[in-house]
PDB file of N, CA and C in Angstrom:
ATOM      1  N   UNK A   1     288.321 168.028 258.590  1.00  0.00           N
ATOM      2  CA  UNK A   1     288.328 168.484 257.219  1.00  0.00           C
ATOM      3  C   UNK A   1     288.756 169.948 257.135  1.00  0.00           C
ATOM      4  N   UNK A   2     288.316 170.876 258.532  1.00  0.00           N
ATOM      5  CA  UNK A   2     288.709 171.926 257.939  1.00  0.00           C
ATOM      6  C   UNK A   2     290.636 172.554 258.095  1.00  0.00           C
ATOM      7  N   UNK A   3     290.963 171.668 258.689  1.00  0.00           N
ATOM      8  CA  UNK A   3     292.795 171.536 258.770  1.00  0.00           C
ATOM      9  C   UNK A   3     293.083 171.561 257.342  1.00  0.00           C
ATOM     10  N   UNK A   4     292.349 169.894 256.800  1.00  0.00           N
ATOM     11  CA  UNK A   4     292.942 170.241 255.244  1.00  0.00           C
ATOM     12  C   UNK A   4     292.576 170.600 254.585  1.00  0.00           C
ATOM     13  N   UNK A   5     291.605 171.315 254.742  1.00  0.00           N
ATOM     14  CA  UNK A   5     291.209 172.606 253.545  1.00  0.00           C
ATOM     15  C   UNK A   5     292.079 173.708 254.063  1.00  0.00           C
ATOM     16  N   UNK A   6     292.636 174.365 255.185  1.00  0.00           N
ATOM     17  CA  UNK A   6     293.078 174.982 255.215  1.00  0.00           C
ATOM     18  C   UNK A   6     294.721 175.129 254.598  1.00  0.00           C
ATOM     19  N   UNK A   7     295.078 173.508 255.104  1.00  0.00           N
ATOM     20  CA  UNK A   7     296.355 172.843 254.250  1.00  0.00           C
ATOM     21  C   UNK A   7     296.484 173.284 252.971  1.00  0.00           C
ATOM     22  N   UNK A   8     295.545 172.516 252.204  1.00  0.00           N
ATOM     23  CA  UNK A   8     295.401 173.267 250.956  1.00  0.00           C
ATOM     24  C   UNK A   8     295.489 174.498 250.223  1.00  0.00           C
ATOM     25  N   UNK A   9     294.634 175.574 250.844  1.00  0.00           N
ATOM     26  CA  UNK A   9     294.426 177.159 250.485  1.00  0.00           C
ATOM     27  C   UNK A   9     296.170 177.369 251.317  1.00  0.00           C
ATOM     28  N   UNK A  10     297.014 176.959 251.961  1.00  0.00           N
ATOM     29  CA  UNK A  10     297.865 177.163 252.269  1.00  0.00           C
ATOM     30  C   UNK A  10     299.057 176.891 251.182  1.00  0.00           C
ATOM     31  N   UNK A  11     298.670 175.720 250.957  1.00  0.00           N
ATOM     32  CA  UNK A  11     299.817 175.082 249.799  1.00  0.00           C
ATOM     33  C   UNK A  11     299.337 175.950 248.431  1.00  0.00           C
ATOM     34  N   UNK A  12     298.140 176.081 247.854  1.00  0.00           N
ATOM     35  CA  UNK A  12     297.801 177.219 246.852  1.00  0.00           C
ATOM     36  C   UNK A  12     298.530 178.534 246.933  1.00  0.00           C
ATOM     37  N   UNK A  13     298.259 178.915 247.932  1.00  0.00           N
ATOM     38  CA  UNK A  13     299.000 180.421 248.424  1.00  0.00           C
ATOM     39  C   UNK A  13     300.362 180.538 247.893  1.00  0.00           C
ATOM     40  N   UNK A  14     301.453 179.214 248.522  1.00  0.00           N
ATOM     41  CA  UNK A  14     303.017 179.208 248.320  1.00  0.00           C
ATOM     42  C   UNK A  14     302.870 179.074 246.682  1.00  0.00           C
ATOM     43  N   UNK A  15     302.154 178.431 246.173  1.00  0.00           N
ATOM     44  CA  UNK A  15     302.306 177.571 244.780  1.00  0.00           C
ATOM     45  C   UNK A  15     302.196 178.819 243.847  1.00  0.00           C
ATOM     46  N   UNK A  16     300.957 179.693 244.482  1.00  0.00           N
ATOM     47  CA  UNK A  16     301.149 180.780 243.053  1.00  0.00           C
ATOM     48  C   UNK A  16     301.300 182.115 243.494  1.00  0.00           C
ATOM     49  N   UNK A  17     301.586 182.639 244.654  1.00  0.00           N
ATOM     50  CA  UNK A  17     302.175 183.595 245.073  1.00  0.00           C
ATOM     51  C   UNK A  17     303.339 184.568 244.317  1.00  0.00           C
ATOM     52  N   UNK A  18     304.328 183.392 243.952  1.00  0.00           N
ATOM     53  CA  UNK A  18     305.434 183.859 243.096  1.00  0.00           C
ATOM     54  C   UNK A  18     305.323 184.321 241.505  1.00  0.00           C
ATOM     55  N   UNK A  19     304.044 183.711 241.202  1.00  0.00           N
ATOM     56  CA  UNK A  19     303.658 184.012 239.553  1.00  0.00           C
ATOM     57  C   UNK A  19     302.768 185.014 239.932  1.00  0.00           C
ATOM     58  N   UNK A  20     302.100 185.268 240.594  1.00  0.00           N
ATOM     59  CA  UNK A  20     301.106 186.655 240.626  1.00  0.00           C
ATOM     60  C   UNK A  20     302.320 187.888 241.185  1.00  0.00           C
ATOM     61  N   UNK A  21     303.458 187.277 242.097  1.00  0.00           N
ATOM     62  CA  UNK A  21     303.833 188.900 242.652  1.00  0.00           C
ATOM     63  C   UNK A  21     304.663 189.132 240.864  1.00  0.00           C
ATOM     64  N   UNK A  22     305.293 188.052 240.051  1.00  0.00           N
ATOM     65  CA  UNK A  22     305.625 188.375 239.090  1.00  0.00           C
ATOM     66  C   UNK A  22     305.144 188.763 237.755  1.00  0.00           C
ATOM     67  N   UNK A  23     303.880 188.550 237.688  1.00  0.00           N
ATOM     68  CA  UNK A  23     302.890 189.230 237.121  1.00  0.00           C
ATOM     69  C   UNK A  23     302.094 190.412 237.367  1.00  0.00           C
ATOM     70  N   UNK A  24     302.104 190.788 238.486  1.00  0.00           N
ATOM     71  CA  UNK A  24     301.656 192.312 239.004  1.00  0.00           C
ATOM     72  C   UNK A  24     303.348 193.400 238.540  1.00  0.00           C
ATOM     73  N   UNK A  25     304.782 193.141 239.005  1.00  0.00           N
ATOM     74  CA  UNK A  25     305.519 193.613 238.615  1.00  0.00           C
ATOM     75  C   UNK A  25     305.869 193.781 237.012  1.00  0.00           C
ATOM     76  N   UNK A  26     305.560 192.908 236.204  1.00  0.00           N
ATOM     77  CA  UNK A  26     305.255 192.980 235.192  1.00  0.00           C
ATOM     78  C   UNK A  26     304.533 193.781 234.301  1.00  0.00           C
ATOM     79  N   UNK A  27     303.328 193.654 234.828  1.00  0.00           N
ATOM     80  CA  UNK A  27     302.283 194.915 234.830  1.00  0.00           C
ATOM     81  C   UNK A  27     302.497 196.131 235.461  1.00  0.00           C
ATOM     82  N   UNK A  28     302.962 196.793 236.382  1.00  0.00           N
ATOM     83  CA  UNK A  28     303.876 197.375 236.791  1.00  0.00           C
ATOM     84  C   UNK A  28     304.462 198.198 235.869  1.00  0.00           C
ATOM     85  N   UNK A  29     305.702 197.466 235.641  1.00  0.00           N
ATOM     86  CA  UNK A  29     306.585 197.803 234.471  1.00  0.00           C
ATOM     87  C   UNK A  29     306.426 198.587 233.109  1.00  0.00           C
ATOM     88  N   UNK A  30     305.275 197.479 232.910  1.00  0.00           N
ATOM     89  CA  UNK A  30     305.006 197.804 231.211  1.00  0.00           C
ATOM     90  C   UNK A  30     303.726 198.296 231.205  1.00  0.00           C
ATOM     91  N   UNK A  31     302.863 198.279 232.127  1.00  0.00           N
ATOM     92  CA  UNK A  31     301.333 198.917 231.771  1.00  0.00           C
ATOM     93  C   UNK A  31     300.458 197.110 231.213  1.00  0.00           C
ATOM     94  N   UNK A  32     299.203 197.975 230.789  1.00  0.00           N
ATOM     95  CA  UNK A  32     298.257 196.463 230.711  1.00  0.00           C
ATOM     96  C   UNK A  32     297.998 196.144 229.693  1.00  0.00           C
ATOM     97  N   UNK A  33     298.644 195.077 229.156  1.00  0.00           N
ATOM     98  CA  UNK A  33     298.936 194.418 227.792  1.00  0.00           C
ATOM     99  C   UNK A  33     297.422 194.455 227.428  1.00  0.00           C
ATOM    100  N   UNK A  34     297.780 194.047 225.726  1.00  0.00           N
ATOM    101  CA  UNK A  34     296.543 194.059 225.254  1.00  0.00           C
ATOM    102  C   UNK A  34     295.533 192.312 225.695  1.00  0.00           C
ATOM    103  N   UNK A  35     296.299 191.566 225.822  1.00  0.00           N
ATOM    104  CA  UNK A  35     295.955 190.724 225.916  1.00  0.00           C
ATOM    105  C   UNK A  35     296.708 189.720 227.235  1.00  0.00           C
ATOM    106  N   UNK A  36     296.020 189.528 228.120  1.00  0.00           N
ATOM    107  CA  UNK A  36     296.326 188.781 229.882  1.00  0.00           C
ATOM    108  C   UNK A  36     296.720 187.176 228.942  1.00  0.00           C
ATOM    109  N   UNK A  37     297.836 186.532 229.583  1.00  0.00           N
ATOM    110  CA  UNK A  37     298.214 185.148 229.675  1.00  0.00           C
ATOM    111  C   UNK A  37     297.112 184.680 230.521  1.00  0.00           C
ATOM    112  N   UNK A  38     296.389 183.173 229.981  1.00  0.00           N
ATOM    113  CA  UNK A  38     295.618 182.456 230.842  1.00  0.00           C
ATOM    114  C   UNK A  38     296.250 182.245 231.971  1.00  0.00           C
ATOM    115  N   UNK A  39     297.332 181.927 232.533  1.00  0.00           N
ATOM    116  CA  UNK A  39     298.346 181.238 233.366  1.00  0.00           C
ATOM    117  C   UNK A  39     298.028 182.543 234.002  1.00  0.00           C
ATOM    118  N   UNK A  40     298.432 183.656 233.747  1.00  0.00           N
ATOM    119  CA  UNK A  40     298.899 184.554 235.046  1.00  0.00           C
ATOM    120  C   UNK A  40     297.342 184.589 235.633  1.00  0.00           C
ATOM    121  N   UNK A  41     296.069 184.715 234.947  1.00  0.00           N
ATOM    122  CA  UNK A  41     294.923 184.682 235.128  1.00  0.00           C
ATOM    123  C   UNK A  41     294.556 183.381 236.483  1.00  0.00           C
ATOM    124  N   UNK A  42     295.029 182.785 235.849  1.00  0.00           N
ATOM    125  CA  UNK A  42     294.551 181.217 236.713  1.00  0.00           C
ATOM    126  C   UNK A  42     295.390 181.398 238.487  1.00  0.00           C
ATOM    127  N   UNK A  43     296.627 182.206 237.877  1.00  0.00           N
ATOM    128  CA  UNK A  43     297.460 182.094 239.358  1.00  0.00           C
ATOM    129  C   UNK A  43     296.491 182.975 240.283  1.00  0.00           C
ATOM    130  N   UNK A  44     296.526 183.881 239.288  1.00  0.00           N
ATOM    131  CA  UNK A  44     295.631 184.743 240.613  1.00  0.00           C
ATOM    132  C   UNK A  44     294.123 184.293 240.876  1.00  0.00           C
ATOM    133  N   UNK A  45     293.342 183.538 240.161  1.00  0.00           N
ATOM    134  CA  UNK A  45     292.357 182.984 240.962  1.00  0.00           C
ATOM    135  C   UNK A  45     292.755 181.754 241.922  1.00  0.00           C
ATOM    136  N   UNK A  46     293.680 181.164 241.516  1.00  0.00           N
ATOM    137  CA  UNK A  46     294.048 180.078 242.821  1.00  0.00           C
ATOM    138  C   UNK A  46     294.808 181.033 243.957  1.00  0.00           C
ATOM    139  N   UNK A  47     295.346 181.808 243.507  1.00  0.00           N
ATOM    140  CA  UNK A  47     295.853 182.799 245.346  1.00  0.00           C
ATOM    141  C   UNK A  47     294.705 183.675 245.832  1.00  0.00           C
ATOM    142  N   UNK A  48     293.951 184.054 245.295  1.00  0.00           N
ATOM    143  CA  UNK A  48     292.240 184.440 245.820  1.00  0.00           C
ATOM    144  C   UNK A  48     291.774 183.138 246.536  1.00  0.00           C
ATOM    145  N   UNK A  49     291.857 182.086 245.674  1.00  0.00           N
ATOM    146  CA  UNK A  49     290.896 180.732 246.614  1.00  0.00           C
ATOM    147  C   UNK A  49     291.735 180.191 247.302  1.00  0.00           C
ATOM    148  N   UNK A  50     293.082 179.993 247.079  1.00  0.00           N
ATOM    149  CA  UNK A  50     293.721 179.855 248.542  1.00  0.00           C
ATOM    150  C   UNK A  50     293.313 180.733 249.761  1.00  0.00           C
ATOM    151  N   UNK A  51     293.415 181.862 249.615  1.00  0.00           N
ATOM    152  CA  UNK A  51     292.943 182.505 250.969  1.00  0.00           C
ATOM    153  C   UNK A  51     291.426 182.657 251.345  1.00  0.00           C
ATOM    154  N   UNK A  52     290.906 182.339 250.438  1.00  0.00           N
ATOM    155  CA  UNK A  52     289.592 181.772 250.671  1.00  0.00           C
ATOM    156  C   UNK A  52     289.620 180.655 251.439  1.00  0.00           C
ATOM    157  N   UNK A  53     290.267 179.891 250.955  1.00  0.00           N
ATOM    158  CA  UNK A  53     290.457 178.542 251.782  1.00  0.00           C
ATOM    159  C   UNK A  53     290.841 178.328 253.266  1.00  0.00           C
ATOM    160  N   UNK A  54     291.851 179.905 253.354  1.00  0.00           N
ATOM    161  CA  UNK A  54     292.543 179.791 254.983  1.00  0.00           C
ATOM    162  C   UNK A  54     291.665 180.022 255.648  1.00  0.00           C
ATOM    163  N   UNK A  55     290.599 180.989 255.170  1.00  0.00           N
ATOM    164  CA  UNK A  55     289.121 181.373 256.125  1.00  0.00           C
ATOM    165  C   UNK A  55     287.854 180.738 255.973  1.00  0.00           C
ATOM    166  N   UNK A  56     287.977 179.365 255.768  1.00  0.00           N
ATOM    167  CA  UNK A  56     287.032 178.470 255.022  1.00  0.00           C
ATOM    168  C   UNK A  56     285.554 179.203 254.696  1.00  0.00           C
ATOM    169  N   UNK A  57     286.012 179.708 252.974  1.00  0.00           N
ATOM    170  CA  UNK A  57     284.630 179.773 252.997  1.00  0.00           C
ATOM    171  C   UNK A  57     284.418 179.455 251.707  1.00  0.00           C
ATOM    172  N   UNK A  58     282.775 179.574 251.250  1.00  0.00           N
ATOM    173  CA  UNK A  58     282.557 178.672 250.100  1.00  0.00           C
ATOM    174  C   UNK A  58     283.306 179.114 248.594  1.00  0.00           C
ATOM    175  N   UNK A  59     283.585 180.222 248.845  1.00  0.00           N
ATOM    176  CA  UNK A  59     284.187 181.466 247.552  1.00  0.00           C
ATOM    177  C   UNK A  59     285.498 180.591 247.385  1.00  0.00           C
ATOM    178  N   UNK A  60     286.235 180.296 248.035  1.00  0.00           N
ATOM    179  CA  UNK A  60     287.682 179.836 248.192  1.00  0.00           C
ATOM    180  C   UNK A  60     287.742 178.720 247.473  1.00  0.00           C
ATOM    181  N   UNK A  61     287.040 178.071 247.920  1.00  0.00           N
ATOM    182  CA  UNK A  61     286.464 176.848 247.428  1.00  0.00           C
ATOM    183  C   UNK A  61     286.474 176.459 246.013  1.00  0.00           C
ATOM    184  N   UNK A  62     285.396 177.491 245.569  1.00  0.00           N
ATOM    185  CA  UNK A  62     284.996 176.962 244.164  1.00  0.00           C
ATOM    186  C   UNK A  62     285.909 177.960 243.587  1.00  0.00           C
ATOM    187  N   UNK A  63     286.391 178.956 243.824  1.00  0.00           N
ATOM    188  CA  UNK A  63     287.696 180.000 243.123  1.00  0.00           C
ATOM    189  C   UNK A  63     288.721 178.107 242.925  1.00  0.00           C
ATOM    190  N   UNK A  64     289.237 177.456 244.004  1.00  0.00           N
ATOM    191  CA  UNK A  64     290.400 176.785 243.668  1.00  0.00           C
ATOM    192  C   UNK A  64     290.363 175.381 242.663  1.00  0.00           C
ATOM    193  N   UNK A  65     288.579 175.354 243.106  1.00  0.00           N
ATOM    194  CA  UNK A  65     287.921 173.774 242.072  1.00  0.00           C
ATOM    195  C   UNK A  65     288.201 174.787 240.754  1.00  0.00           C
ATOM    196  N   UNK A  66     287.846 176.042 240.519  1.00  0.00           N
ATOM    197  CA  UNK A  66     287.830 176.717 238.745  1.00  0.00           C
ATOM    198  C   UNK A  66     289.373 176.001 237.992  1.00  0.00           C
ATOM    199  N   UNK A  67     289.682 177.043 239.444  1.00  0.00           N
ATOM    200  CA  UNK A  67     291.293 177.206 238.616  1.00  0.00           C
ATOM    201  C   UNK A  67     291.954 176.182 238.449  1.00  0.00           C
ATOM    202  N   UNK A  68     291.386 174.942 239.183  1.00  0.00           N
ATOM    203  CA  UNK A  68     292.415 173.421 239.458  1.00  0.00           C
ATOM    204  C   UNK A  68     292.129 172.873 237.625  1.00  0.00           C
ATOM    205  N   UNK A  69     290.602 172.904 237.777  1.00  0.00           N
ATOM    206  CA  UNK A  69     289.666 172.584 236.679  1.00  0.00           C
ATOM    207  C   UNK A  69     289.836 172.926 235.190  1.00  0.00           C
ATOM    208  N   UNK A  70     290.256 174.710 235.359  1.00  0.00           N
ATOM    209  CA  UNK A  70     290.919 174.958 234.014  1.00  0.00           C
ATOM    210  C   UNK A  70     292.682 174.904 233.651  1.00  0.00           C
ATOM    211  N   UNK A  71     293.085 174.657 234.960  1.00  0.00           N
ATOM    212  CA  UNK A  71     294.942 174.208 234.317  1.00  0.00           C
ATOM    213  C   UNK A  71     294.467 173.103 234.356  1.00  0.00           C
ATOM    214  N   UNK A  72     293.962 171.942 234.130  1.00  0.00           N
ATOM    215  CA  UNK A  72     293.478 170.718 233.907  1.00  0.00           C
ATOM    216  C   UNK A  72     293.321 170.692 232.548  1.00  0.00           C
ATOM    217  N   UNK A  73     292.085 171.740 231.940  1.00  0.00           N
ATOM    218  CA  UNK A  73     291.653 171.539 230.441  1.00  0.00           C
ATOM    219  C   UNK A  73     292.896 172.855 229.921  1.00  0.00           C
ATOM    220  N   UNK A  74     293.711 172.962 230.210  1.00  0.00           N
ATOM    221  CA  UNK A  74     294.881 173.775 229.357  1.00  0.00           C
ATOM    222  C   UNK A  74     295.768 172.965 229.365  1.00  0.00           C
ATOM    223  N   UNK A  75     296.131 172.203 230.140  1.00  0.00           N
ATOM    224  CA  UNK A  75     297.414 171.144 230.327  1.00  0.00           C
ATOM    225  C   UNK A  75     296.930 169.764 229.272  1.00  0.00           C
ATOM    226  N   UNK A  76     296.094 169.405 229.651  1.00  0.00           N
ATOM    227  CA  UNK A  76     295.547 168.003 228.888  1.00  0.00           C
ATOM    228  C   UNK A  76     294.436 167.573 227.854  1.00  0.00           C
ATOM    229  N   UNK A  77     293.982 169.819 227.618  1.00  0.00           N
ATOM    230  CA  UNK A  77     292.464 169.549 226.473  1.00  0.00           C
ATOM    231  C   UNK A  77     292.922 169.336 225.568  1.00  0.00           C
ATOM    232  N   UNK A  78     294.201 170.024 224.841  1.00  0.00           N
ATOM    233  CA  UNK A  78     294.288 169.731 223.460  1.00  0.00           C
ATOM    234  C   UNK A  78     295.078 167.835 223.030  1.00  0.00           C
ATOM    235  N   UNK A  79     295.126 167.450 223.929  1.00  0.00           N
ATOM    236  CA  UNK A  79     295.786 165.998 223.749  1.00  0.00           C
ATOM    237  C   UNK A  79     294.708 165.222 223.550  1.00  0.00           C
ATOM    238  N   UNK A  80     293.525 165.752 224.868  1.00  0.00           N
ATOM    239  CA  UNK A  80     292.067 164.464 224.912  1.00  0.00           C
ATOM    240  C   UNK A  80     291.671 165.159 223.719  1.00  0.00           C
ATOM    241  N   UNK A  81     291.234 166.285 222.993  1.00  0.00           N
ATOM    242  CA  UNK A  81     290.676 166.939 222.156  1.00  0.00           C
ATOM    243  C   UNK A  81     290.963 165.657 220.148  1.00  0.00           C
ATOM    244  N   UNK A  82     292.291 165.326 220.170  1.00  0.00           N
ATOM    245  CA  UNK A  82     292.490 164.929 219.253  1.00  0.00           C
ATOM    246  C   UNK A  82     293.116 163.425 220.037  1.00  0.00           C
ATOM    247  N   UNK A  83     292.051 162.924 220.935  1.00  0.00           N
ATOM    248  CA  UNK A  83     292.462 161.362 221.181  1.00  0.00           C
ATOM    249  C   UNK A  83     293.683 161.279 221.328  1.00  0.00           C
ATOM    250  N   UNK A  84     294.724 161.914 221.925  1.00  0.00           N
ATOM    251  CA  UNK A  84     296.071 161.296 222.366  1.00  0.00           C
ATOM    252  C   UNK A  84     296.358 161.041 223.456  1.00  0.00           C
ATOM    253  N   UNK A  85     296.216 159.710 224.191  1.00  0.00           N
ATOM    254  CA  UNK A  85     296.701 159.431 225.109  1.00  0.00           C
ATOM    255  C   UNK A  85     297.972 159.258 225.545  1.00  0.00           C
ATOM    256  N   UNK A  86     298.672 159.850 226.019  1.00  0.00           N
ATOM    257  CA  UNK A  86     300.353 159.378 226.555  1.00  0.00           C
ATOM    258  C   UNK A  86     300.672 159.619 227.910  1.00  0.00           C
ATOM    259  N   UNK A  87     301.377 159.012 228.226  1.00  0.00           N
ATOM    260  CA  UNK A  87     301.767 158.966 229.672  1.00  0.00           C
ATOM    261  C   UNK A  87     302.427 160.381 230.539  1.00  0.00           C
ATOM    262  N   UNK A  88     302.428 161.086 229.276  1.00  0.00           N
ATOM    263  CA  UNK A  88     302.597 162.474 229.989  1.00  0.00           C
ATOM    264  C   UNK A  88     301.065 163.447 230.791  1.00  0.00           C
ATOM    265  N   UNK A  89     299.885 163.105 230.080  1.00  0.00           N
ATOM    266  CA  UNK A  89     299.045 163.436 230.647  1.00  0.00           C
ATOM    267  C   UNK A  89     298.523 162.916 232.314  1.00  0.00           C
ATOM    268  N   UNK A  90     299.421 161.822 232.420  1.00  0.00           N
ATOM    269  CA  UNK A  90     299.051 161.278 233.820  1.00  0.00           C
ATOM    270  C   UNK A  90     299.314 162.244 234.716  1.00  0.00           C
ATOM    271  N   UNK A  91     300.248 163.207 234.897  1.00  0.00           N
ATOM    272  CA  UNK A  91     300.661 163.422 236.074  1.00  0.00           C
ATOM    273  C   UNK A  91     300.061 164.941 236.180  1.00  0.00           C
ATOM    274  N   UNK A  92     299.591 165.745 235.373  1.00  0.00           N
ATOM    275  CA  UNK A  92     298.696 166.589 235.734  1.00  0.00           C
ATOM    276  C   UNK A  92     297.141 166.287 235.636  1.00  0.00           C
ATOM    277  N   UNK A  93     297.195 165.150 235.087  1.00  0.00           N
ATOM    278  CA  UNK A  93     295.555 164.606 235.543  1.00  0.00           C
ATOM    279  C   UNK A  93     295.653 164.342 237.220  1.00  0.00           C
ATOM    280  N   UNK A  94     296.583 163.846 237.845  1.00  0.00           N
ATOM    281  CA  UNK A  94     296.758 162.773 238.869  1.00  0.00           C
ATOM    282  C   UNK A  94     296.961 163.833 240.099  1.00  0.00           C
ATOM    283  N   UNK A  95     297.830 165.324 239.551  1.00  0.00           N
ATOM    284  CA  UNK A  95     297.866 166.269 240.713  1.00  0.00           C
ATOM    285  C   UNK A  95     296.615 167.459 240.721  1.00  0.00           C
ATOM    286  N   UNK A  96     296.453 167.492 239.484  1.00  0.00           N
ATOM    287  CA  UNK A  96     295.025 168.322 239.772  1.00  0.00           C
ATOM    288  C   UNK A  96     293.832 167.381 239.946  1.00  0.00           C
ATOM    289  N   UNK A  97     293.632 166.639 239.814  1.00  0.00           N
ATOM    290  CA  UNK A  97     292.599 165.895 240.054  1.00  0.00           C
ATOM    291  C   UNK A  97     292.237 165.330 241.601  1.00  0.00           C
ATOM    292  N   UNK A  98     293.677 165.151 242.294  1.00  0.00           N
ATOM    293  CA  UNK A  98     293.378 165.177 243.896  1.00  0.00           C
ATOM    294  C   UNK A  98     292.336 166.184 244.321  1.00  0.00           C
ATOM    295  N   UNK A  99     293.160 167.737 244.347  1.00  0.00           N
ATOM    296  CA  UNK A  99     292.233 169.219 244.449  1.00  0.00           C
ATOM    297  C   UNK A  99     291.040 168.432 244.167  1.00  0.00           C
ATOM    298  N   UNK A 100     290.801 168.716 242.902  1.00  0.00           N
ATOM    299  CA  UNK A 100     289.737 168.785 242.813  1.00  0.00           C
ATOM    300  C   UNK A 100     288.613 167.751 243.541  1.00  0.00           C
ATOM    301  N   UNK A 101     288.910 166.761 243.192  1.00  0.00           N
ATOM    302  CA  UNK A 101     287.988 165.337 244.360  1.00  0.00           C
ATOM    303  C   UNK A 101     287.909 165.715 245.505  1.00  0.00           C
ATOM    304  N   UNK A 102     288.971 166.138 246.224  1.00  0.00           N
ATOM    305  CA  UNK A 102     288.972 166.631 247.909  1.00  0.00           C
ATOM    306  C   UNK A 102     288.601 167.889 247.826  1.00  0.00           C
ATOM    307  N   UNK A 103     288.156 168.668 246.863  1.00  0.00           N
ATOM    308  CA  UNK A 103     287.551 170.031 247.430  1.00  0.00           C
ATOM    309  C   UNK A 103     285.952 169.760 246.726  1.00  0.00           C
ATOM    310  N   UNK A 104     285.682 168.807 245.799  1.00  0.00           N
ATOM    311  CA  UNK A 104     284.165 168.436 245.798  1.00  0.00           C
ATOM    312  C   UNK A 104     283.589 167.382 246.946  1.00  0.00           C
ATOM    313  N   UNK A 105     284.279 166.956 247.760  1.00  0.00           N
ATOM    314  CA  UNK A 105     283.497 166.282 248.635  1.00  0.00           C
ATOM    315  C   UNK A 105     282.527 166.897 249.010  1.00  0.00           C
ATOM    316  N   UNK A 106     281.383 166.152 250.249  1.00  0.00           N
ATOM    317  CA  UNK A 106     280.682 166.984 250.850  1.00  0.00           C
ATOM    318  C   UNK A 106     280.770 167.131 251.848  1.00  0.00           C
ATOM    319  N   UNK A 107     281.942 166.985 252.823  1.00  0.00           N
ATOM    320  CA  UNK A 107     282.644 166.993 253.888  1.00  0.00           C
ATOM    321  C   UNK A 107     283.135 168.500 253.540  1.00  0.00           C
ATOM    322  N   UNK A 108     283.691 168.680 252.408  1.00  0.00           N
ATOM    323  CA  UNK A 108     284.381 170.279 252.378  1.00  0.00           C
ATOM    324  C   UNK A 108     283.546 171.075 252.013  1.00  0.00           C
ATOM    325  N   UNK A 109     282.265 170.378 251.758  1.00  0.00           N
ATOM    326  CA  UNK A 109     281.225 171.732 251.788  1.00  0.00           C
ATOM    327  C   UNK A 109     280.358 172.081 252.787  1.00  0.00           C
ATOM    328  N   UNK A 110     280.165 171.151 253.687  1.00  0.00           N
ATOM    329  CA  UNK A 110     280.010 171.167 255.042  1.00  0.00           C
ATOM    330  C   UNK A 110     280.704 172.028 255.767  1.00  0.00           C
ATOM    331  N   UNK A 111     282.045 171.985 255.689  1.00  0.00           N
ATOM    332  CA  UNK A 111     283.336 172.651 256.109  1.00  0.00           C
ATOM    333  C   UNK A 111     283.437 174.314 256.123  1.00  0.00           C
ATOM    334  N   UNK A 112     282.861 174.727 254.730  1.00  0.00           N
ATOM    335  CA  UNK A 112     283.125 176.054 254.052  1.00  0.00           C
ATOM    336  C   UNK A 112     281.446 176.370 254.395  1.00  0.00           C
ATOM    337  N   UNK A 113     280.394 176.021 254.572  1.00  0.00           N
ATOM    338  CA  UNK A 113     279.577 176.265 254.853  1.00  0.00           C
ATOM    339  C   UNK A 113     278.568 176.435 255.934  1.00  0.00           C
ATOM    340  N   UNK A 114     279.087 177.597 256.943  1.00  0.00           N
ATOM    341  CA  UNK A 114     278.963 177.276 258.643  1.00  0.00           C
ATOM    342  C   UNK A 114     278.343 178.568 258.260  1.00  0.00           C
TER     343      UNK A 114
END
């Protein structure tokens, strides 16, 4: 288990690496808006719990269950919110919802918890 947790906090890392270095340059640039995008917010807690993840520990963990958890209810709350089911919600139910199941086991908390 702890290979693919590390797999994981690995694949997190590549996935939002590129939106946080482009959101720090951003900020950078222009100084600190009045108001943060959820998205750039979320990237950088999943590249915190990715590397949480490379050093299995429990922080990593629940940093990548948050962030899986809330691009979950940003991608698909306002559809379940007013009962719309469509076949577009499948596929970010279906990829965040892996994360999340395989990082609530209790094999991966076993894992992160030595």
């Amino acid at each position: 288990m702890e290979i693919i947790l590390r797999i994981v906090g690995a694949l997190w890392i590549l996935l939002s690496a590129r939106h946080v270095w482009d959101f720090l340059r951003r900020l950078i640039a222009s100084g600190l808006p009045h108001s943060l995008p959820l998205s750039d917010i979320l990237y950088t807690l999943l590249l915190a719990g990715g590397i949480g993840l490379l050093l299995l520990r429990e922080w990593g963990r629940w940093l990548v269950v948050l962030g899986c958890a809330a691009f979950l209810l940003l991608l698909i709350g306002p559809e379940l919110l007013h009962l719309q089911f469509h076949s577009g919600m499948l596929r970010p139910l279906v990829y965040y919802g892996i994360f999340l199941v395989l990082l609530l086991l209790p094999q991966a908390r076993s894992s992160t918890q030595k």
